[in-house]
Each structure stands twice: as structure tokens, then as C-alpha cells.
PDB file of N, CA and C in Angstrom:
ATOM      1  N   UNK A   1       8.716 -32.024   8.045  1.00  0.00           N
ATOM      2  CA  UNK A   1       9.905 -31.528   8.716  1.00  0.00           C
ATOM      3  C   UNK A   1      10.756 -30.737   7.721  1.00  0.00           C
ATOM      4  N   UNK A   2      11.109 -29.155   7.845  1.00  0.00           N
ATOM      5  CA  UNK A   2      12.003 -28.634   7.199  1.00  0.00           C
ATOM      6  C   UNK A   2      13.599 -29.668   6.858  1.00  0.00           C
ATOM      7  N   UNK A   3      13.630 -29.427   5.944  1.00  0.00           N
ATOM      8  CA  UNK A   3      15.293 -29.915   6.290  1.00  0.00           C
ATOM      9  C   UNK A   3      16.627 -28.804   5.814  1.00  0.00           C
ATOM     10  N   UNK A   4      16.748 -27.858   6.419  1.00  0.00           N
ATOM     11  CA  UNK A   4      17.691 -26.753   6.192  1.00  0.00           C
ATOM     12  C   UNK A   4      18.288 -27.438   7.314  1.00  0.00           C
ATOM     13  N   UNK A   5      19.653 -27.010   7.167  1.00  0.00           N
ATOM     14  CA  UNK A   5      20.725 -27.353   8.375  1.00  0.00           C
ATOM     15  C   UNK A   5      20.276 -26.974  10.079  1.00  0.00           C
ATOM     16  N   UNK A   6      20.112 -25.582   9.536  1.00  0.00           N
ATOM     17  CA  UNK A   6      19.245 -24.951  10.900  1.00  0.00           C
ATOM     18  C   UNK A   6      18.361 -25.774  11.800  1.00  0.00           C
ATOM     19  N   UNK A   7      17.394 -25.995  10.882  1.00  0.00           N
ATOM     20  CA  UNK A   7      16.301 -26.821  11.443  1.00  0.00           C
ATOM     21  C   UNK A   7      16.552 -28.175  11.644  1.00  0.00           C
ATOM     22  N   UNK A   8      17.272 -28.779  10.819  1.00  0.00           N
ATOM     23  CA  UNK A   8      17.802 -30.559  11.798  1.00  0.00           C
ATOM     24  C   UNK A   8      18.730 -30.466  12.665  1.00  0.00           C
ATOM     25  N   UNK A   9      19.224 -29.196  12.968  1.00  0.00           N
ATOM     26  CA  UNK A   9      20.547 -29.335  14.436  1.00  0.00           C
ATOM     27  C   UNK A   9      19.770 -28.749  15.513  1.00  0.00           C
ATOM     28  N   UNK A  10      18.184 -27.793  14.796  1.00  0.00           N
ATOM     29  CA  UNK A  10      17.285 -27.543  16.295  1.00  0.00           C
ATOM     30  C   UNK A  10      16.536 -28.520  16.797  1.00  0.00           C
ATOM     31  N   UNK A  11      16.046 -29.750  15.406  1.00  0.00           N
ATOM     32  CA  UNK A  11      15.445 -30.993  15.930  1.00  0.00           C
ATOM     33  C   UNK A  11      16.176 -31.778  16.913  1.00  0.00           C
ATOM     34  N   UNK A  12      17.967 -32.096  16.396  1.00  0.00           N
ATOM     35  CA  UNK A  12      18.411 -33.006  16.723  1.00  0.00           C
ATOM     36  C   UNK A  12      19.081 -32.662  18.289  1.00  0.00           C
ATOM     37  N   UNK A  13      18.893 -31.424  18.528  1.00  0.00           N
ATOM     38  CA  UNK A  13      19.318 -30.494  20.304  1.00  0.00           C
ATOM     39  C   UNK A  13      18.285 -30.726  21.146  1.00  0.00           C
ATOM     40  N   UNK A  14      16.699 -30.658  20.581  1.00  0.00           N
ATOM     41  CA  UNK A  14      15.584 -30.275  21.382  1.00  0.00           C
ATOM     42  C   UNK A  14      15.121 -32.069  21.573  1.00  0.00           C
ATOM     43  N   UNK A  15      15.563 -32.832  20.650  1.00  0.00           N
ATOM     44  CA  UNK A  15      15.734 -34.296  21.220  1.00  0.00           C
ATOM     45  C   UNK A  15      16.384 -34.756  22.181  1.00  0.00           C
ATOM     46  N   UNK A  16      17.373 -34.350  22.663  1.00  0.00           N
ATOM     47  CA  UNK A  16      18.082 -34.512  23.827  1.00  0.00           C
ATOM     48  C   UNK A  16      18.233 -33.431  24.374  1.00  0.00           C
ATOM     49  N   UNK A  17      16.594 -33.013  24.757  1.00  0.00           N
ATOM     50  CA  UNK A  17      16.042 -31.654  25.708  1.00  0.00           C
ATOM     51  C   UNK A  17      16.833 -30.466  25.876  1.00  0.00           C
ATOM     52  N   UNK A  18      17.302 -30.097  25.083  1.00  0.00           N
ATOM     53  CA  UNK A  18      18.054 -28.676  25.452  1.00  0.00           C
ATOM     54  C   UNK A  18      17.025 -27.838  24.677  1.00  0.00           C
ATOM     55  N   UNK A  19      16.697 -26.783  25.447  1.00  0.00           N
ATOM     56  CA  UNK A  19      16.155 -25.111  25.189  1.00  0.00           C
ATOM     57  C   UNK A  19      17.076 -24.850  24.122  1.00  0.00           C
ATOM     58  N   UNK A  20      16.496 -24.355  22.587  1.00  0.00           N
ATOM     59  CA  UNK A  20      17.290 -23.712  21.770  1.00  0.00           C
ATOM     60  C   UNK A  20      16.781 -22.752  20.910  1.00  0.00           C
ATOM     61  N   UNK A  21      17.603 -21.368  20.297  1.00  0.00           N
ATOM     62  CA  UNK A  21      16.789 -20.555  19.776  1.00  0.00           C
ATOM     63  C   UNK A  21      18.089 -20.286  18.462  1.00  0.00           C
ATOM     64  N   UNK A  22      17.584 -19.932  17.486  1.00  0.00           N
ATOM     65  CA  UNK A  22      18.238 -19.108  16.489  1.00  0.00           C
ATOM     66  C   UNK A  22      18.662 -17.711  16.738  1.00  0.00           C
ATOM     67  N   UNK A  23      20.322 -17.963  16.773  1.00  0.00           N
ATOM     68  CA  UNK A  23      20.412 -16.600  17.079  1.00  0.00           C
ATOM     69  C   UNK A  23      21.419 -16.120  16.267  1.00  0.00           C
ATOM     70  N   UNK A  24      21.141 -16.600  14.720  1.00  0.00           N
ATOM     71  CA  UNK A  24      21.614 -15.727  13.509  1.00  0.00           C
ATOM     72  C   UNK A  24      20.598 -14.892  13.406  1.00  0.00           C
ATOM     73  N   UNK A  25      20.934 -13.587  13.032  1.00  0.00           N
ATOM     74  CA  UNK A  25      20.433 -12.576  12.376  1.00  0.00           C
ATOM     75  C   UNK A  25      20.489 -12.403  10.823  1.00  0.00           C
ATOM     76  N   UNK A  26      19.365 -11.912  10.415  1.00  0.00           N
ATOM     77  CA  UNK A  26      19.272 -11.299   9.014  1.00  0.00           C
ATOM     78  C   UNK A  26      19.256  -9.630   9.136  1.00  0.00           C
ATOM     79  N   UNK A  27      20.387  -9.518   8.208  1.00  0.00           N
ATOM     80  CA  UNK A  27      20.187  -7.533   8.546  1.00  0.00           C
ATOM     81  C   UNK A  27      20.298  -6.912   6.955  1.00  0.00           C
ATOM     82  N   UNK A  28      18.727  -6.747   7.368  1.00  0.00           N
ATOM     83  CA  UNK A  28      18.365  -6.159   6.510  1.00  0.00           C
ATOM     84  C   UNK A  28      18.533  -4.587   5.299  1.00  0.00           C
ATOM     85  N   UNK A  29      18.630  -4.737   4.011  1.00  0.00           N
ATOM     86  CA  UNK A  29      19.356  -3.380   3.490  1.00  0.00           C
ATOM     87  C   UNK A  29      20.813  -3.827   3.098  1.00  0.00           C
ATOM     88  N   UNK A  30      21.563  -4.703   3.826  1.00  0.00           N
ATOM     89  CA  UNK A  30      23.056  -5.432   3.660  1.00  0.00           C
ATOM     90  C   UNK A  30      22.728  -7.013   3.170  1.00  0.00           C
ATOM     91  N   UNK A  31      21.648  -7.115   2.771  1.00  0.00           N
ATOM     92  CA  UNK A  31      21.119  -8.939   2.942  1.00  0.00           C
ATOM     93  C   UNK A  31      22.398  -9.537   3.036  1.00  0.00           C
ATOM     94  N   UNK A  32      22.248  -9.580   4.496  1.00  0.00           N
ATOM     95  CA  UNK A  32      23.436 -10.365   4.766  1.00  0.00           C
ATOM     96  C   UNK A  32      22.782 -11.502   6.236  1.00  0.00           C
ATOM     97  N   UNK A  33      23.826 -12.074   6.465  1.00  0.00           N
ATOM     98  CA  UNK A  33      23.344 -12.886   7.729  1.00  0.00           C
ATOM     99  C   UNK A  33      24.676 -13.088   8.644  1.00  0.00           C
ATOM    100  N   UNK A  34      23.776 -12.302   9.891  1.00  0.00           N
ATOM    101  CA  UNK A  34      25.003 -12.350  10.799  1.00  0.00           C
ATOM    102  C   UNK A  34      25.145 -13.370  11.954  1.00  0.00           C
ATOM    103  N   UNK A  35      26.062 -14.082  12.386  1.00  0.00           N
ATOM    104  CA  UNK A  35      25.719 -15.007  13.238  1.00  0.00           C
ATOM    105  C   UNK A  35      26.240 -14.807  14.590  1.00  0.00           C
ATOM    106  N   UNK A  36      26.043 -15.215  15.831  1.00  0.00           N
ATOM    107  CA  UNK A  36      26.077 -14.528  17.049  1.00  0.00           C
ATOM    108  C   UNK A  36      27.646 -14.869  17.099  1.00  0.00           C
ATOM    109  N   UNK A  37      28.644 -13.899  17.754  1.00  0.00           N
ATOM    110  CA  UNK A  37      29.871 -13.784  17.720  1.00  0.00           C
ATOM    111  C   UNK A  37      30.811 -14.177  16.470  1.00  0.00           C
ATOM    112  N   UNK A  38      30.113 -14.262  15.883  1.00  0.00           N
ATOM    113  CA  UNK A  38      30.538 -14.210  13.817  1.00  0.00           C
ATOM    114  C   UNK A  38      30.702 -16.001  13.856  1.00  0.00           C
ATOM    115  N   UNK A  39      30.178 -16.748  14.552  1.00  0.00           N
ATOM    116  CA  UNK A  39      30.301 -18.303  14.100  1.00  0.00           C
ATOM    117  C   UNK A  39      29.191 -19.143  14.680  1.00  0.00           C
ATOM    118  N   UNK A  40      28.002 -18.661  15.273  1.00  0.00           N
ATOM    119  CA  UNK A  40      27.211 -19.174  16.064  1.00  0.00           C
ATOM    120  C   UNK A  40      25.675 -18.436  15.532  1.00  0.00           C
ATOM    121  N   UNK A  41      25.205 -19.904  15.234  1.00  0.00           N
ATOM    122  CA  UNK A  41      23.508 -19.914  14.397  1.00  0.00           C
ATOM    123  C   UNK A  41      22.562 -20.660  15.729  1.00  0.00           C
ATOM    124  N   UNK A  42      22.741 -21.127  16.160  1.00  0.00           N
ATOM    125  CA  UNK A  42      22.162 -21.974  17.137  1.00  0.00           C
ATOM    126  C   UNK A  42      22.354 -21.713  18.978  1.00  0.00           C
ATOM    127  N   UNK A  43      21.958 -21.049  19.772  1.00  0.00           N
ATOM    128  CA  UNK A  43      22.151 -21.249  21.130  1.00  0.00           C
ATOM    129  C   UNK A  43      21.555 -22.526  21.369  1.00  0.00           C
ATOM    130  N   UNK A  44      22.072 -23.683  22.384  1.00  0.00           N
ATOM    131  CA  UNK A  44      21.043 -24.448  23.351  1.00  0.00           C
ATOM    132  C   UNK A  44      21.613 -24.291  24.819  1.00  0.00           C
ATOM    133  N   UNK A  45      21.077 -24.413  25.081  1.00  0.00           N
ATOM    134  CA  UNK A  45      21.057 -24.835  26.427  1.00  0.00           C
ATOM    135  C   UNK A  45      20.473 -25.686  27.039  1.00  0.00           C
ATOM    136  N   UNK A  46      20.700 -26.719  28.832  1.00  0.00           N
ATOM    137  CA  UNK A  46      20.444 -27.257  29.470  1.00  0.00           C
ATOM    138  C   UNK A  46      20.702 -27.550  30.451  1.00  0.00           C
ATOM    139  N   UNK A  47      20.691 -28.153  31.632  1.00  0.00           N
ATOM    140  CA  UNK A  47      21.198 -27.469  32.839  1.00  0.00           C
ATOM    141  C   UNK A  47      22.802 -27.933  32.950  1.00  0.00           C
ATOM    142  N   UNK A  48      23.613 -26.597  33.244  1.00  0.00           N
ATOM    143  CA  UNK A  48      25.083 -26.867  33.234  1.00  0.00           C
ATOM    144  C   UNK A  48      25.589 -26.794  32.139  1.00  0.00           C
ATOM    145  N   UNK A  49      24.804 -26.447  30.827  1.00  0.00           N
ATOM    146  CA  UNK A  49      25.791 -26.948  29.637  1.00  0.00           C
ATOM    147  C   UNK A  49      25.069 -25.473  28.645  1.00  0.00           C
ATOM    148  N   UNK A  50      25.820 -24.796  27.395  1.00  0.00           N
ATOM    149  CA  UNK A  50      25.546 -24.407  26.755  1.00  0.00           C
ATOM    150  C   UNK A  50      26.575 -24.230  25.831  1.00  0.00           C
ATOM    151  N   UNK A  51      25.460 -24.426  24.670  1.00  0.00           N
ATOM    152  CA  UNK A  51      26.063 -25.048  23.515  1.00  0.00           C
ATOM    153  C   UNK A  51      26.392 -24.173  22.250  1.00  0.00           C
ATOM    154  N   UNK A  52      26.745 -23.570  21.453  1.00  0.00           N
ATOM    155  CA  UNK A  52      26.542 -22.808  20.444  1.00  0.00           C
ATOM    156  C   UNK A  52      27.113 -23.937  19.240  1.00  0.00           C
ATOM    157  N   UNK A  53      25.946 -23.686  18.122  1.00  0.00           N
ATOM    158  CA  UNK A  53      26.238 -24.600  17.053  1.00  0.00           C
ATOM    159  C   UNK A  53      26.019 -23.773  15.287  1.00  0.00           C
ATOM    160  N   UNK A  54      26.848 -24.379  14.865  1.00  0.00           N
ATOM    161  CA  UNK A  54      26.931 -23.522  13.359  1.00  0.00           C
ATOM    162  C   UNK A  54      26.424 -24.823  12.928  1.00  0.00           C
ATOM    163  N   UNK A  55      25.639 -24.492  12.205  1.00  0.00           N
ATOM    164  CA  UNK A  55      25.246 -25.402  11.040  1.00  0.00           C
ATOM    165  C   UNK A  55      25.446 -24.855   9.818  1.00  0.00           C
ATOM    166  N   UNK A  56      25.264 -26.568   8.909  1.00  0.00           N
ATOM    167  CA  UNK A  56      25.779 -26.264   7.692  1.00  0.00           C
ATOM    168  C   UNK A  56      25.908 -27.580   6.771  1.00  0.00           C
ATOM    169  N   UNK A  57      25.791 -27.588   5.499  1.00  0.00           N
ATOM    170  CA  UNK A  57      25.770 -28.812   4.907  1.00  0.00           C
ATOM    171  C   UNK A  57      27.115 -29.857   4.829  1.00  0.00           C
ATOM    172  N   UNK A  58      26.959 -30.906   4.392  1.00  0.00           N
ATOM    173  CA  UNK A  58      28.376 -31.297   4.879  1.00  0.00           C
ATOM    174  C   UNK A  58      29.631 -31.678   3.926  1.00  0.00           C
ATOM    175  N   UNK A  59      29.215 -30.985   2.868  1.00  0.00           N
ATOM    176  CA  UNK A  59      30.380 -29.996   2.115  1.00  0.00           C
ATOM    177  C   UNK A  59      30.747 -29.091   2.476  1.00  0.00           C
ATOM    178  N   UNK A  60      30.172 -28.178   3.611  1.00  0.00           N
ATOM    179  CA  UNK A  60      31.072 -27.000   3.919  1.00  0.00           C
ATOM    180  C   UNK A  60      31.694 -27.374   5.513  1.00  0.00           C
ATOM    181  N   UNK A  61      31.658 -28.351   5.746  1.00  0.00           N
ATOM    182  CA  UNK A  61      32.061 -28.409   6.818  1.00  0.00           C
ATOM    183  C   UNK A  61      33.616 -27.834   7.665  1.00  0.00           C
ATOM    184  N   UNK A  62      34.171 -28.160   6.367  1.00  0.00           N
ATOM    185  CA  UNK A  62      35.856 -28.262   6.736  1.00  0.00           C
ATOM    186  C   UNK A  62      35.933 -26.384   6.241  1.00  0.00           C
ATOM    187  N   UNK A  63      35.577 -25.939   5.724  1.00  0.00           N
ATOM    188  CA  UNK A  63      35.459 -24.345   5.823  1.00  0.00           C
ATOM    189  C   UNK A  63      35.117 -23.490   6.887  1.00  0.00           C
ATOM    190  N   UNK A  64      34.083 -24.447   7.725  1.00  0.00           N
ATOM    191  CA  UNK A  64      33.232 -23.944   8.607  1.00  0.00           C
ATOM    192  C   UNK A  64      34.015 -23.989  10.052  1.00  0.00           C
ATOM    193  N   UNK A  65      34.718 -25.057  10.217  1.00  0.00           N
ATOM    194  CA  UNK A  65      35.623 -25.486  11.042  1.00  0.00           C
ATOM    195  C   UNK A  65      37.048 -24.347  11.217  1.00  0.00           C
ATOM    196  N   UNK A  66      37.898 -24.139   9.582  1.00  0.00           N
ATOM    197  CA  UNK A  66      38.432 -23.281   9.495  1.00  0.00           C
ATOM    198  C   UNK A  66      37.864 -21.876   9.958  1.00  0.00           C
ATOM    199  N   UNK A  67      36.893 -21.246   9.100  1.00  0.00           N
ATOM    200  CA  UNK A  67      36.369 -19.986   9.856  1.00  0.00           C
ATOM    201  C   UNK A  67      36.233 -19.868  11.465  1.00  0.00           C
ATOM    202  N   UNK A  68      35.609 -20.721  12.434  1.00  0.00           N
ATOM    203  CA  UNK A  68      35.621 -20.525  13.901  1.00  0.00           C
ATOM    204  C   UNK A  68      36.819 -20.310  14.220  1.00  0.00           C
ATOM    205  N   UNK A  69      37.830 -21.621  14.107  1.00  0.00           N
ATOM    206  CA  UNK A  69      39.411 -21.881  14.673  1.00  0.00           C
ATOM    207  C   UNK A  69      40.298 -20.220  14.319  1.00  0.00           C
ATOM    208  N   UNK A  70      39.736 -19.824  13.285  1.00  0.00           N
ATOM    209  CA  UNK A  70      40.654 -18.360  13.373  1.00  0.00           C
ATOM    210  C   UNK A  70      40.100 -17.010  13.576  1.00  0.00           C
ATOM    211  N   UNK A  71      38.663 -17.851  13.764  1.00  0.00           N
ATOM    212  CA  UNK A  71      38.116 -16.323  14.157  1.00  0.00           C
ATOM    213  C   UNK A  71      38.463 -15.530  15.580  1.00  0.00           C
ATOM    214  N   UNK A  72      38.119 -13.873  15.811  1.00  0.00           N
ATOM    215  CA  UNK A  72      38.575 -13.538  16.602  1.00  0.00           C
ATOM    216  C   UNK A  72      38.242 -13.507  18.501  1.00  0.00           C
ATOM    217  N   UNK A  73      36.575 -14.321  18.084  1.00  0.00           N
ATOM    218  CA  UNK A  73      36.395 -14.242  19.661  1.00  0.00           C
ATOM    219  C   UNK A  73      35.926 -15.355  19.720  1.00  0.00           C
ATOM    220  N   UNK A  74      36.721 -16.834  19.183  1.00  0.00           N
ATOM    221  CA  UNK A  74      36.706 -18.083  19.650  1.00  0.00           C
ATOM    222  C   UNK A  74      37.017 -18.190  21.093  1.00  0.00           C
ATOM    223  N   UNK A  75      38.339 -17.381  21.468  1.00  0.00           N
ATOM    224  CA  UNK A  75      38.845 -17.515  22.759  1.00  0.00           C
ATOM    225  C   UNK A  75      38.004 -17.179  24.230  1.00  0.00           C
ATOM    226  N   UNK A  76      37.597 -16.165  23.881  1.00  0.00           N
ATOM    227  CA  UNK A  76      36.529 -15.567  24.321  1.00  0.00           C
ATOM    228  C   UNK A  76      35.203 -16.322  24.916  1.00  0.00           C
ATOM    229  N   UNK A  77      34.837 -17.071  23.809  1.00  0.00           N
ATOM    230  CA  UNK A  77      33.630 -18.342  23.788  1.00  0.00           C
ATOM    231  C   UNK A  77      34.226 -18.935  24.387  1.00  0.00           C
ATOM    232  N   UNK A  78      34.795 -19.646  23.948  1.00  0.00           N
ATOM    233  CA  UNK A  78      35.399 -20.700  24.813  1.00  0.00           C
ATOM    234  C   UNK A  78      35.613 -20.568  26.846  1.00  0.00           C
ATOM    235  N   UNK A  79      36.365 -19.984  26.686  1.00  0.00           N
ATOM    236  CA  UNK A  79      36.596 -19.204  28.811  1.00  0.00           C
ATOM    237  C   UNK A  79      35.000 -18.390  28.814  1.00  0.00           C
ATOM    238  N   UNK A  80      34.291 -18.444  28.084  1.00  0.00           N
ATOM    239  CA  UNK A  80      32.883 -18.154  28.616  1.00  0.00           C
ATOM    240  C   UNK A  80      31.948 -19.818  29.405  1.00  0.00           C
ATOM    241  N   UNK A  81      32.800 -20.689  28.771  1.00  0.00           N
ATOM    242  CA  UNK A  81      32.132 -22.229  28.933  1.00  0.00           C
ATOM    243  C   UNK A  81      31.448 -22.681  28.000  1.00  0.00           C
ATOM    244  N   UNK A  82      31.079 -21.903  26.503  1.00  0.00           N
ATOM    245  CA  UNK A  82      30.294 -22.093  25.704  1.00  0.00           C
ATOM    246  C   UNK A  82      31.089 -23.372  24.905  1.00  0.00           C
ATOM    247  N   UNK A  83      30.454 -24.432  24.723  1.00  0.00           N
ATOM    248  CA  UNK A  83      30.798 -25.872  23.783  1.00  0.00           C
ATOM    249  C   UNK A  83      30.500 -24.738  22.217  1.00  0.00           C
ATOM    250  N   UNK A  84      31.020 -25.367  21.314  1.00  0.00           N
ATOM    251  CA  UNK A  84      31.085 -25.300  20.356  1.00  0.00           C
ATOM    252  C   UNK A  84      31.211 -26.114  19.254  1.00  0.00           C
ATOM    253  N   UNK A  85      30.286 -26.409  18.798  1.00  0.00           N
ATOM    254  CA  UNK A  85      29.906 -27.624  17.748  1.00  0.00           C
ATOM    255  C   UNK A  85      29.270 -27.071  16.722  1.00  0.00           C
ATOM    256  N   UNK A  86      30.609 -27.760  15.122  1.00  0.00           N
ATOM    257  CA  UNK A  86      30.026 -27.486  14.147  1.00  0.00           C
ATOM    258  C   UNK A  86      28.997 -28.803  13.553  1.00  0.00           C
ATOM    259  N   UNK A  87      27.922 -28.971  12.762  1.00  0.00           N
ATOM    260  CA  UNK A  87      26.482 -29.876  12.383  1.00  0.00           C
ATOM    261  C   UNK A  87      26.892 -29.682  11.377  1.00  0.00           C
ATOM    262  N   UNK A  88      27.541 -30.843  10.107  1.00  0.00           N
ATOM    263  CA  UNK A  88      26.918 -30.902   9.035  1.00  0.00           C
ATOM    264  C   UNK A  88      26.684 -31.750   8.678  1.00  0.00           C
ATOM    265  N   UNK A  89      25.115 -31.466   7.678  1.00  0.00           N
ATOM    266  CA  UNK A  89      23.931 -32.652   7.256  1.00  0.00           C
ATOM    267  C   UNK A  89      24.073 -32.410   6.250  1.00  0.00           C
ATOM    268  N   UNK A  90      24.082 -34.537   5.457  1.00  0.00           N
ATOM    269  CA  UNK A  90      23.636 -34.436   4.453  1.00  0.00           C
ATOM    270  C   UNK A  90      22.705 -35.938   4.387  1.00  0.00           C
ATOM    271  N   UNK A  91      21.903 -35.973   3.387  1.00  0.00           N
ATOM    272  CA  UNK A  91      20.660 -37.186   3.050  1.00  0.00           C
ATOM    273  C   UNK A  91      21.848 -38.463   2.332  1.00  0.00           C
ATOM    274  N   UNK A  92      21.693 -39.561   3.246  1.00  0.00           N
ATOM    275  CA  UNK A  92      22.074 -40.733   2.390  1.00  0.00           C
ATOM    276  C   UNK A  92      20.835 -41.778   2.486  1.00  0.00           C
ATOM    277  N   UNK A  93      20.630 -42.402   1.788  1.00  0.00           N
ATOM    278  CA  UNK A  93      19.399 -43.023   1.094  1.00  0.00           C
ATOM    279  C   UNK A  93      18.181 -42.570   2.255  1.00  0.00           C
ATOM    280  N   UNK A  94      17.794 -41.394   1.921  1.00  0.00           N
ATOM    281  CA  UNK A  94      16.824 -41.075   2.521  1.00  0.00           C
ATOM    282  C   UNK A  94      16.845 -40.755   4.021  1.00  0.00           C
ATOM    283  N   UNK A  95      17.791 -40.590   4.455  1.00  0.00           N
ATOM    284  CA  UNK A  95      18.083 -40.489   6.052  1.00  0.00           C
ATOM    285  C   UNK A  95      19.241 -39.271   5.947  1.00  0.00           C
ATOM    286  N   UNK A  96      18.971 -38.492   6.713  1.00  0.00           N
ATOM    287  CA  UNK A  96      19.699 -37.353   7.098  1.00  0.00           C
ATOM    288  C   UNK A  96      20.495 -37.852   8.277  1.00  0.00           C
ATOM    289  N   UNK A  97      22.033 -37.719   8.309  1.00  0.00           N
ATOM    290  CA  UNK A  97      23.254 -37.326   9.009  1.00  0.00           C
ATOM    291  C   UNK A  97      23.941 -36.684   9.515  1.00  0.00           C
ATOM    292  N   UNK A  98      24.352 -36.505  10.548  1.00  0.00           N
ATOM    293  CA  UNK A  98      25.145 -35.364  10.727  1.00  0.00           C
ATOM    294  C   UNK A  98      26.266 -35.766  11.160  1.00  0.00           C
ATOM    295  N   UNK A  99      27.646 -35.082  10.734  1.00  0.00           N
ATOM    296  CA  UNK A  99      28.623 -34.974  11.195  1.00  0.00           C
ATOM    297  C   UNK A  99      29.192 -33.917  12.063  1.00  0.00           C
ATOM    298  N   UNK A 100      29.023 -33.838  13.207  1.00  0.00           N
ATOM    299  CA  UNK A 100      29.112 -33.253  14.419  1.00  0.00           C
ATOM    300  C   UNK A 100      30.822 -32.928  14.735  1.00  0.00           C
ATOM    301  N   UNK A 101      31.388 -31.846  14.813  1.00  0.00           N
ATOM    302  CA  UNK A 101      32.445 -31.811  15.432  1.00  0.00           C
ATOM    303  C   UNK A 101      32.951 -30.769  16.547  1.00  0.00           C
ATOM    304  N   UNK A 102      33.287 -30.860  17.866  1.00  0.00           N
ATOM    305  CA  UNK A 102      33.353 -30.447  19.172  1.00  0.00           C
ATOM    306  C   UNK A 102      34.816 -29.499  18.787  1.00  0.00           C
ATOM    307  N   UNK A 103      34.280 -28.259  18.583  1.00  0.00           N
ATOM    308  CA  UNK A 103      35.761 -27.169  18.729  1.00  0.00           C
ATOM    309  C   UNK A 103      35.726 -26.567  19.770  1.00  0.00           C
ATOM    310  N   UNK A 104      35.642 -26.632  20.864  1.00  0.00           N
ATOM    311  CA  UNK A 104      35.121 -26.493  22.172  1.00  0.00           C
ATOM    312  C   UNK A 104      36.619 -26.274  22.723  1.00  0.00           C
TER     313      UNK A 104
END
């Protein structure tokens, strides 16, 4: 099992059956990485619900939290119905965690 942030918040979505795809971009020539509406790495979905999730380790969490809350098309997401949950993982004795928080 990978363990990048990415990949344990697509394990830990597609466990409680939601459809999910990566929908950060890499753009290439700028190596940069762009994420869908500048705060969103993760679509899921399931019926009635869709989710957008930033992941991230869980030292950056409280940064990560800051960046959405002032970004400019939180509002936007939000009156779209999109949940918004930031994932951050980290390993304590061998078990990966996440601290999940609903800016929704």
C-alpha cells in the first residue's frame, strides 16, 4: 500500500464506497501542482453526497485549513453542496491516522 497522503484518503473514501478520482493536476514546464479550485486533491462521490478532500500530512494541517478558509472560491464550493474535508496522516506505532476536519 502506497502511503502518500493522497493515497490513504483514496483508500480510506473507497472504504466507505464512494467513487473517487485525483483531481490535482501537475502542469508541466511550471512544476507545479494545481489542485481543483486551488484547495481540492481528491473528488468522491456517492449517492447524494460529494466530497472534495485536500490531503496532507499532519503537520501541515493547520496551514491547510488556513489556505481553504481564505481562499477565494470556498464560497462558491460550498452553495455548490460540495463537503469539504481536510485528511491529515501521520504513522503512530505503525498504524496510520488521520485527522479529518469538515470545513464544509
Amino acid at each position: 500500500m502506497s502511503t502518500s497522503p493522497t493515497q490513504l484518503s483514496l483508500d480510506f473514501f473507497r472504504k466507505k464506497c464512494y467513487i473517487c478520482d485525483v483531481v490535482e493536476r501537475w502542469i508541466p514546464g511550471a512544476n507545479i501542482r494545481k489542485d481543483l479550485f486551488g484547495f481540492i486533491d481528491i473528488l468522491c462521490i456517492k449517492k447524494g453526497e460529494v466530497v472534495g478532500v485536500q490531503a496532507t500530512t499532519y503537520s501541515n494541517v493547520s496551514a491547510r485549513v488556513a489556505k481553504i478558509r481564505d481562499h477565494e472560491n470556498i464560497t462558491a464550493v460550498r452553495e455548490a453542496g460540495i463537503s469539504i474535508w481536510v485528511h491529515g496522516w501521520r504513522k503512530v506505532d505503525n498504524r496510520w491516522t488521520v485527522r479529518d476536519i469538515d470545513l464544509s
